[in-house]
PDB file of N, CA and C in Angstrom:
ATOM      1  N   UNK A   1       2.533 -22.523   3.796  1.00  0.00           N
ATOM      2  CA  UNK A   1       3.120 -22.296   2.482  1.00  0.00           C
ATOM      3  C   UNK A   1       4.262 -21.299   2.641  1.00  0.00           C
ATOM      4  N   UNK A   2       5.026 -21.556   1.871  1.00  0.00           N
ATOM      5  CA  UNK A   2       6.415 -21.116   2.289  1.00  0.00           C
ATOM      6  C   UNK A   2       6.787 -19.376   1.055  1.00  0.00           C
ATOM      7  N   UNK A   3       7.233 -18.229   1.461  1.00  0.00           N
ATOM      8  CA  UNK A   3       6.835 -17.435   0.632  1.00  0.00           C
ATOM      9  C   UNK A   3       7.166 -17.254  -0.234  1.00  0.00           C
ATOM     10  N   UNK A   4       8.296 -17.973  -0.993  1.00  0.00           N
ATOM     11  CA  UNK A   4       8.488 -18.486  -2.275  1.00  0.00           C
ATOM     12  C   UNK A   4       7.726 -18.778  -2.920  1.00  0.00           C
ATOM     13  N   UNK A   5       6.665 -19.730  -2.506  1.00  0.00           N
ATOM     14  CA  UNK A   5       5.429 -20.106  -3.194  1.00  0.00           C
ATOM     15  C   UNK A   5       4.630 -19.139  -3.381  1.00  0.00           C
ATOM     16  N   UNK A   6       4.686 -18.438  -2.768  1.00  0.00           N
ATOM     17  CA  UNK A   6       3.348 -17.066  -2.506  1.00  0.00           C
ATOM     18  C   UNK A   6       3.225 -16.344  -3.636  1.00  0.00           C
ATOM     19  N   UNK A   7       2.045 -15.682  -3.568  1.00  0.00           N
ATOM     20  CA  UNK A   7       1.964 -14.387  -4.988  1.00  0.00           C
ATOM     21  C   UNK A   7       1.412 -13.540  -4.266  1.00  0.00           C
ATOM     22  N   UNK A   8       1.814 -12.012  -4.804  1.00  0.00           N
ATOM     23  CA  UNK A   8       1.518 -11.117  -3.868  1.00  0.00           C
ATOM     24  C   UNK A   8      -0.165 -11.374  -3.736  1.00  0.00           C
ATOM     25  N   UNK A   9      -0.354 -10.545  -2.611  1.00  0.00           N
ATOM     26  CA  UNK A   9      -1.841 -10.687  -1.999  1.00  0.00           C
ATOM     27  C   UNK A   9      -2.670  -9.601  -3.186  1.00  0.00           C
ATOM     28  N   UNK A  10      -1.995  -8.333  -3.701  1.00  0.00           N
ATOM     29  CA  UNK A  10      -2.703  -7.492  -4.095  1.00  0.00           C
ATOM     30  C   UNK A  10      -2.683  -7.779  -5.754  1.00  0.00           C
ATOM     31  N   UNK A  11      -1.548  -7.851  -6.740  1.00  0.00           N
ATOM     32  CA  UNK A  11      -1.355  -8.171  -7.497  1.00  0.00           C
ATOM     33  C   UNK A  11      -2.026  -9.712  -8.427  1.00  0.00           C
ATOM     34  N   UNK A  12      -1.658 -10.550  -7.395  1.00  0.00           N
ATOM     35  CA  UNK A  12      -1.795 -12.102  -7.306  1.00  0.00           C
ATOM     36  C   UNK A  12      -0.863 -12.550  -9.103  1.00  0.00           C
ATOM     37  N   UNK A  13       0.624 -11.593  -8.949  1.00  0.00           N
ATOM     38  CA  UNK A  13       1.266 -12.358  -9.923  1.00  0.00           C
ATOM     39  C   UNK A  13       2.595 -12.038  -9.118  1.00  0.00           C
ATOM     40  N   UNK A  14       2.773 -10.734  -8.820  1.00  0.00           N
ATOM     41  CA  UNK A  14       4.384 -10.862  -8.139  1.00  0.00           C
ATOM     42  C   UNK A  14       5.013 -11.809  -7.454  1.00  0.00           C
ATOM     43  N   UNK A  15       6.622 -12.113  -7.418  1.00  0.00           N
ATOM     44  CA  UNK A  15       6.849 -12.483  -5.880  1.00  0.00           C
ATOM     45  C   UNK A  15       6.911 -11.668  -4.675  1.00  0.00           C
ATOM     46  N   UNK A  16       6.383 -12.078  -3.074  1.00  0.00           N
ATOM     47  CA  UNK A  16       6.297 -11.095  -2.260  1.00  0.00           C
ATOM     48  C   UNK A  16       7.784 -10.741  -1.734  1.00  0.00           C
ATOM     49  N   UNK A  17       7.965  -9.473  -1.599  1.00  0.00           N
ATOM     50  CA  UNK A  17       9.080  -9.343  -0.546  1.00  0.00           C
ATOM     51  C   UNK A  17       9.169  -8.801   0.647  1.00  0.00           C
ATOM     52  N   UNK A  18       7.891  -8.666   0.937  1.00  0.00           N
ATOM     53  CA  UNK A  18       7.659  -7.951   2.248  1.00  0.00           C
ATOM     54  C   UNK A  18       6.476  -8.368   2.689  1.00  0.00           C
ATOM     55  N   UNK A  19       6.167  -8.514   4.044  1.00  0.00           N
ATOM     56  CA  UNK A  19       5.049  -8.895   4.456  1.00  0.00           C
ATOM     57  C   UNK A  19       4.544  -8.004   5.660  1.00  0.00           C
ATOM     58  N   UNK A  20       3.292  -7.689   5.136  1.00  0.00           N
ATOM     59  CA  UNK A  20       2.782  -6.558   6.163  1.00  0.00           C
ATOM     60  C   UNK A  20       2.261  -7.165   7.895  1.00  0.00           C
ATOM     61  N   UNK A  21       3.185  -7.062   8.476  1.00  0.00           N
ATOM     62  CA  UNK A  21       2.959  -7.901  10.265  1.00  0.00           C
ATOM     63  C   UNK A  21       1.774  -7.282  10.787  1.00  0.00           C
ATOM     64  N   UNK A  22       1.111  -6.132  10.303  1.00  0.00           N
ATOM     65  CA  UNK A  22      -0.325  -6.351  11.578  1.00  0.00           C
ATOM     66  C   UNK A  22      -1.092  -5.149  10.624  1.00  0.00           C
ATOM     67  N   UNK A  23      -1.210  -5.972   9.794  1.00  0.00           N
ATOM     68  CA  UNK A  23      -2.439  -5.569   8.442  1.00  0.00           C
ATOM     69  C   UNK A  23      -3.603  -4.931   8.847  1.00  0.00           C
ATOM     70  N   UNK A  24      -4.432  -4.292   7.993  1.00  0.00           N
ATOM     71  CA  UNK A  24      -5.227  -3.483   8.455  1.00  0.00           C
ATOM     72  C   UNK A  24      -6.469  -4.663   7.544  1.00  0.00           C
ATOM     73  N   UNK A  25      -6.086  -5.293   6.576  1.00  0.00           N
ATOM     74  CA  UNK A  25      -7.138  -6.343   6.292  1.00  0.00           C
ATOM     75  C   UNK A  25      -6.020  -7.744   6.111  1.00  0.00           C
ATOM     76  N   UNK A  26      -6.301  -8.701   6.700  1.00  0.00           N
ATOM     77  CA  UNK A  26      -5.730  -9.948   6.514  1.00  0.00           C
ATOM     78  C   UNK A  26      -5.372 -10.289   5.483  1.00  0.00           C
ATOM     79  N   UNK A  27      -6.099 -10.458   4.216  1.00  0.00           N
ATOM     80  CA  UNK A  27      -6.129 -11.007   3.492  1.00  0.00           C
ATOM     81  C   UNK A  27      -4.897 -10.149   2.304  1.00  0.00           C
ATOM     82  N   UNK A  28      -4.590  -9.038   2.562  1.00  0.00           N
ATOM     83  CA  UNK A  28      -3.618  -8.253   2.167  1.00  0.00           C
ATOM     84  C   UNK A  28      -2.247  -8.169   3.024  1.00  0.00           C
ATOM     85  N   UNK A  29      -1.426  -9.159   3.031  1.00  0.00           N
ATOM     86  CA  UNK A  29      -0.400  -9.286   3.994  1.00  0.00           C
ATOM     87  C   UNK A  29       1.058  -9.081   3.377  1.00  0.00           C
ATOM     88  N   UNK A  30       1.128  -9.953   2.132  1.00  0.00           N
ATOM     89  CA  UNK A  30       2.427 -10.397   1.090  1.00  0.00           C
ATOM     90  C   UNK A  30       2.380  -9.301  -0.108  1.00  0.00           C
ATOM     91  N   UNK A  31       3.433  -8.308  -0.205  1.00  0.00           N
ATOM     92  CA  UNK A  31       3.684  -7.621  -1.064  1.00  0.00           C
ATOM     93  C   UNK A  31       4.754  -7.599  -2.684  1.00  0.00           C
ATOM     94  N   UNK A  32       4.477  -7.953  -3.295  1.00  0.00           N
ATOM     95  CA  UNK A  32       5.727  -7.785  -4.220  1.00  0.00           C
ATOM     96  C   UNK A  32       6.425  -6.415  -3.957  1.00  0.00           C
ATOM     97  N   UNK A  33       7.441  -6.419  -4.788  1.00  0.00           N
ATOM     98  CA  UNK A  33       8.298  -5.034  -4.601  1.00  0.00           C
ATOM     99  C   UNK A  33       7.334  -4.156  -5.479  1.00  0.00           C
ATOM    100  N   UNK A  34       6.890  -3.512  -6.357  1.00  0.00           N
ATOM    101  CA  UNK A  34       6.081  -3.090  -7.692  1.00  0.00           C
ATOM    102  C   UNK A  34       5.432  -2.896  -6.354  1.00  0.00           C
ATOM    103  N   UNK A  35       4.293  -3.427  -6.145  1.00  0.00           N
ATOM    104  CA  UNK A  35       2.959  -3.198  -5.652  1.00  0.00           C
ATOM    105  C   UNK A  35       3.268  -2.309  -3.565  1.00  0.00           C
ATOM    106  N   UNK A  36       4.378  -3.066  -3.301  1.00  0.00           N
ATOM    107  CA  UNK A  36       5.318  -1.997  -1.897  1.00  0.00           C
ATOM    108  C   UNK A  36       5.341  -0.490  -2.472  1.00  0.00           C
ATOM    109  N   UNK A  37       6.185  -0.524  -3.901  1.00  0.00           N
ATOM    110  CA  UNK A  37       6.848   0.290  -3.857  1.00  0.00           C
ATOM    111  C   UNK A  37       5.447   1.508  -4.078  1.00  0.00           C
ATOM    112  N   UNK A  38       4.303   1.192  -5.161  1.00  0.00           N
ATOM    113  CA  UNK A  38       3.236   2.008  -4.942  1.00  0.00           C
ATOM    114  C   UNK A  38       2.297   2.402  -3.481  1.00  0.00           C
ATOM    115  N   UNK A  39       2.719   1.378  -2.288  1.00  0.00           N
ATOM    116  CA  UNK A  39       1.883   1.707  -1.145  1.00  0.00           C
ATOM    117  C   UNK A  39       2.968   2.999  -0.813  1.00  0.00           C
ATOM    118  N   UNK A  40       3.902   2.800  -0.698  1.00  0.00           N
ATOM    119  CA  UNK A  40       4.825   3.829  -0.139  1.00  0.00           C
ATOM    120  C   UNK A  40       4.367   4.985  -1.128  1.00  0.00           C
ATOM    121  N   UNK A  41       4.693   5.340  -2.381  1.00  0.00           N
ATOM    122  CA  UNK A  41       4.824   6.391  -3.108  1.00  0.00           C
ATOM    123  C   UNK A  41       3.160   6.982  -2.778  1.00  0.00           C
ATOM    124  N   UNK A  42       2.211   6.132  -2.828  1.00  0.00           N
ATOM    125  CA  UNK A  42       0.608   6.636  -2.324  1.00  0.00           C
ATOM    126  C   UNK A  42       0.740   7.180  -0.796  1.00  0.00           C
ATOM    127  N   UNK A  43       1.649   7.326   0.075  1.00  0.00           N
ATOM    128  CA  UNK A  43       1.475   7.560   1.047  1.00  0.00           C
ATOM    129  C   UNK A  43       1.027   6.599   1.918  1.00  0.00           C
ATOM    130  N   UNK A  44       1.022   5.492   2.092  1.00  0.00           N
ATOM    131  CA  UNK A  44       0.783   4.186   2.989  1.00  0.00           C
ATOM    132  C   UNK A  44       1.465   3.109   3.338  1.00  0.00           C
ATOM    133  N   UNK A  45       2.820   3.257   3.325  1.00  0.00           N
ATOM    134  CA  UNK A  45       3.592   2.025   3.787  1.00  0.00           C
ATOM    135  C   UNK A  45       3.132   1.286   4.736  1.00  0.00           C
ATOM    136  N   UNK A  46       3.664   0.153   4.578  1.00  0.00           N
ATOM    137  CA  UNK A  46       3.798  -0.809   5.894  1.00  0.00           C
ATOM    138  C   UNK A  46       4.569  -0.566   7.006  1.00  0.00           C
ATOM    139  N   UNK A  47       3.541  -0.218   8.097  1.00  0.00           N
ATOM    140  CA  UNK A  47       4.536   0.422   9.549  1.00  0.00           C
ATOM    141  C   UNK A  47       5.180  -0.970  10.024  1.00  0.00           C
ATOM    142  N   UNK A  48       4.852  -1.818  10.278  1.00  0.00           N
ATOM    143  CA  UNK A  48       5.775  -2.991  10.934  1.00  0.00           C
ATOM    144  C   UNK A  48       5.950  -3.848   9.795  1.00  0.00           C
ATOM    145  N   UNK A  49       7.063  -4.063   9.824  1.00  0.00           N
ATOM    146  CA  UNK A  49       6.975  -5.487   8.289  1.00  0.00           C
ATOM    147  C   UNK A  49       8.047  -6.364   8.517  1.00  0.00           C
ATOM    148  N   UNK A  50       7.964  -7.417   7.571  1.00  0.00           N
ATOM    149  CA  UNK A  50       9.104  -8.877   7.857  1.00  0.00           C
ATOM    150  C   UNK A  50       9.881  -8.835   6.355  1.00  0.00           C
ATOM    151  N   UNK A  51      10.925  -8.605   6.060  1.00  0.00           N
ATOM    152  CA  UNK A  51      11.611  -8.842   4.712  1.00  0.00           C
ATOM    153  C   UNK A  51      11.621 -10.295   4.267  1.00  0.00           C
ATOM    154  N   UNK A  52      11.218 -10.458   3.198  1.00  0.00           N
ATOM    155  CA  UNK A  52      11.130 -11.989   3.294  1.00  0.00           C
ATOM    156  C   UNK A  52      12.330 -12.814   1.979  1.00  0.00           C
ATOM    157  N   UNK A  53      13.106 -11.907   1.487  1.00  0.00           N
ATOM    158  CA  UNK A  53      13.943 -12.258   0.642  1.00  0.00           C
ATOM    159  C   UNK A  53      15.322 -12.617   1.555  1.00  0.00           C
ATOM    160  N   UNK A  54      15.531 -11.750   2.532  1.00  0.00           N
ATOM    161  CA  UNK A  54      16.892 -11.894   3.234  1.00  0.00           C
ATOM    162  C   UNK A  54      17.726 -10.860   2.587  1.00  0.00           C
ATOM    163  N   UNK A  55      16.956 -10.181   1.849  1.00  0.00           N
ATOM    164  CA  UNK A  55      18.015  -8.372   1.020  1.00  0.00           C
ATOM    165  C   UNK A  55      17.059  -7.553   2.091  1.00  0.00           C
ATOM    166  N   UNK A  56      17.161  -6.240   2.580  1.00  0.00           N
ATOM    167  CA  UNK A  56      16.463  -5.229   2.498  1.00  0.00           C
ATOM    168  C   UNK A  56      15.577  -4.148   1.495  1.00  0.00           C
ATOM    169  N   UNK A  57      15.092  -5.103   0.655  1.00  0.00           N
ATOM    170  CA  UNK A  57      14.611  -4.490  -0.474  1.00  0.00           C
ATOM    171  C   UNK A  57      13.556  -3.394  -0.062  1.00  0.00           C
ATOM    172  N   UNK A  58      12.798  -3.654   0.834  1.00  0.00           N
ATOM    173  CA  UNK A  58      11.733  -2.793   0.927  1.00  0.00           C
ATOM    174  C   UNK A  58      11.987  -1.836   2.042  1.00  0.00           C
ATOM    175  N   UNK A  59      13.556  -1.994   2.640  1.00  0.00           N
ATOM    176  CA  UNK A  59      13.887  -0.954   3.450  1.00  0.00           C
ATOM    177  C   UNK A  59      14.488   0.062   2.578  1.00  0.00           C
ATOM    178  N   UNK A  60      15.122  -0.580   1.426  1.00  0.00           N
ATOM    179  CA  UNK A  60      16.004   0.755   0.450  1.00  0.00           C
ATOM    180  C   UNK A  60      14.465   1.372  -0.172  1.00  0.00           C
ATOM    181  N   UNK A  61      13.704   0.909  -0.692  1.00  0.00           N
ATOM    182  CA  UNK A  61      12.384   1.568  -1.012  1.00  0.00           C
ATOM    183  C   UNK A  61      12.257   2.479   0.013  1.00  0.00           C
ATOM    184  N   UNK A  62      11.818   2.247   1.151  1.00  0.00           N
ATOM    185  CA  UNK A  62      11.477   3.491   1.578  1.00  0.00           C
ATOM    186  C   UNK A  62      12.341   4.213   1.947  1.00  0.00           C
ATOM    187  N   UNK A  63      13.735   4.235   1.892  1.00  0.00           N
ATOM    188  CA  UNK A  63      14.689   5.128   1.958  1.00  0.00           C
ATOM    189  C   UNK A  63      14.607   5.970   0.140  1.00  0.00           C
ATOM    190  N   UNK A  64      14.292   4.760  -0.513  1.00  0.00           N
ATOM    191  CA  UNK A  64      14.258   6.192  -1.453  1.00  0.00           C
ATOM    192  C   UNK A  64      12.991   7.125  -1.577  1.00  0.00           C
ATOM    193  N   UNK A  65      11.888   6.141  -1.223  1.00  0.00           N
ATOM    194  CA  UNK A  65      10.515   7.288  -1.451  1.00  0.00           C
ATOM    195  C   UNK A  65       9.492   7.359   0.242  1.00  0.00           C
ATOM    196  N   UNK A  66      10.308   7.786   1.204  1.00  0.00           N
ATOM    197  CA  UNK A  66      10.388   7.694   2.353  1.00  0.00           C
ATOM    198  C   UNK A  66      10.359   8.563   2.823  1.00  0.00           C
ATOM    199  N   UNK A  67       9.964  10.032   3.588  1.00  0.00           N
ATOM    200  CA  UNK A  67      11.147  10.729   4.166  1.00  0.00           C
ATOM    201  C   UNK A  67      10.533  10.429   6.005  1.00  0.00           C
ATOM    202  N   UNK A  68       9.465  10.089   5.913  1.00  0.00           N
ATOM    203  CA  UNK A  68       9.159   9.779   7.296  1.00  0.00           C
ATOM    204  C   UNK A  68       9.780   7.790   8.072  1.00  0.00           C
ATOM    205  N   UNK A  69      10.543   7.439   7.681  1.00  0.00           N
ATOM    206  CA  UNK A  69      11.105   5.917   7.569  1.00  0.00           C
ATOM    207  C   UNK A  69      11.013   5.883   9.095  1.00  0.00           C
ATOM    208  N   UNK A  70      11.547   6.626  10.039  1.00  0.00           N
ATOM    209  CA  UNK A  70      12.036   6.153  11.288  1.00  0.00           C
ATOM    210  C   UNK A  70      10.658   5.798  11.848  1.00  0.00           C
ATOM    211  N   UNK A  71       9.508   6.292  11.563  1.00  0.00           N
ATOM    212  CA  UNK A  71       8.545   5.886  12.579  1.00  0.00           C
ATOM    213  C   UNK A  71       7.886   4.302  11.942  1.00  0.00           C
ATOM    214  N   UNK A  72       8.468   3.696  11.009  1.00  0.00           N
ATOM    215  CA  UNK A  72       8.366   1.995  10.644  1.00  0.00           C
ATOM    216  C   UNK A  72       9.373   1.300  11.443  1.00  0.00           C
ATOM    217  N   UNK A  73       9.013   0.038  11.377  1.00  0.00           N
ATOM    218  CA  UNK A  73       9.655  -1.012  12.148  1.00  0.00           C
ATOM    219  C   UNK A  73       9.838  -2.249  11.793  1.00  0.00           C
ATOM    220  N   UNK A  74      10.863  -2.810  11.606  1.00  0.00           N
ATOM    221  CA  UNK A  74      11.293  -4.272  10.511  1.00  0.00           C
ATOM    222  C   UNK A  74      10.734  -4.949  11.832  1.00  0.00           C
ATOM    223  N   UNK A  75      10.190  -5.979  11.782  1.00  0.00           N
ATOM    224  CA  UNK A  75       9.846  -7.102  12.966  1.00  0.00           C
ATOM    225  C   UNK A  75      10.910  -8.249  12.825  1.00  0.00           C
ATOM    226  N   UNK A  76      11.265  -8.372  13.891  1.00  0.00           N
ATOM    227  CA  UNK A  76      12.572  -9.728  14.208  1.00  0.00           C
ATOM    228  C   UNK A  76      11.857 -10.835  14.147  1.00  0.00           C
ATOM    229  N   UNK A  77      11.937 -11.501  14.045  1.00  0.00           N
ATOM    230  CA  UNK A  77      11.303 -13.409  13.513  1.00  0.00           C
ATOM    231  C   UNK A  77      11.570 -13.545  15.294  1.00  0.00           C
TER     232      UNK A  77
END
């Protein structure tokens, strides 16, 4: 299924824009922006992730509520 189709994993209404590459539970993988932007602000971002819009949306997120960013990692397809 293609992630257009998708709804976030946590929400199950957003669209995802980020996808968490090596999850700490499977079944929580596809993030909307809303539901990213609260893992970050809680203190838990996604350390490796895949942008799945083709914007950097969830890289400007954690540039704005970020200050530790460099130790994450966008994963190359």
């Amino acid at each position: 299924m293609g992630a257009h189709r998708r709804r976030c994993d946590w929400c199950d209404n957003g669209t995802p824009i980020v996808r968490d590459m090596d999850p700490v539970n499977p079944d929580y993988q596809y993030w909307c922006e809303e539901c990213a932007r609260a893992l970050i602000i809680k203190g838990d971002p996604i350390e490796t992730y895949r942008e799945l819009e083709g914007e950097p949306i969830y890289g400007r997120l954690l540039d704005e509520h970020c200050t530790l960013k460099r130790f994450y990692q966008f994963a190359r397809a």
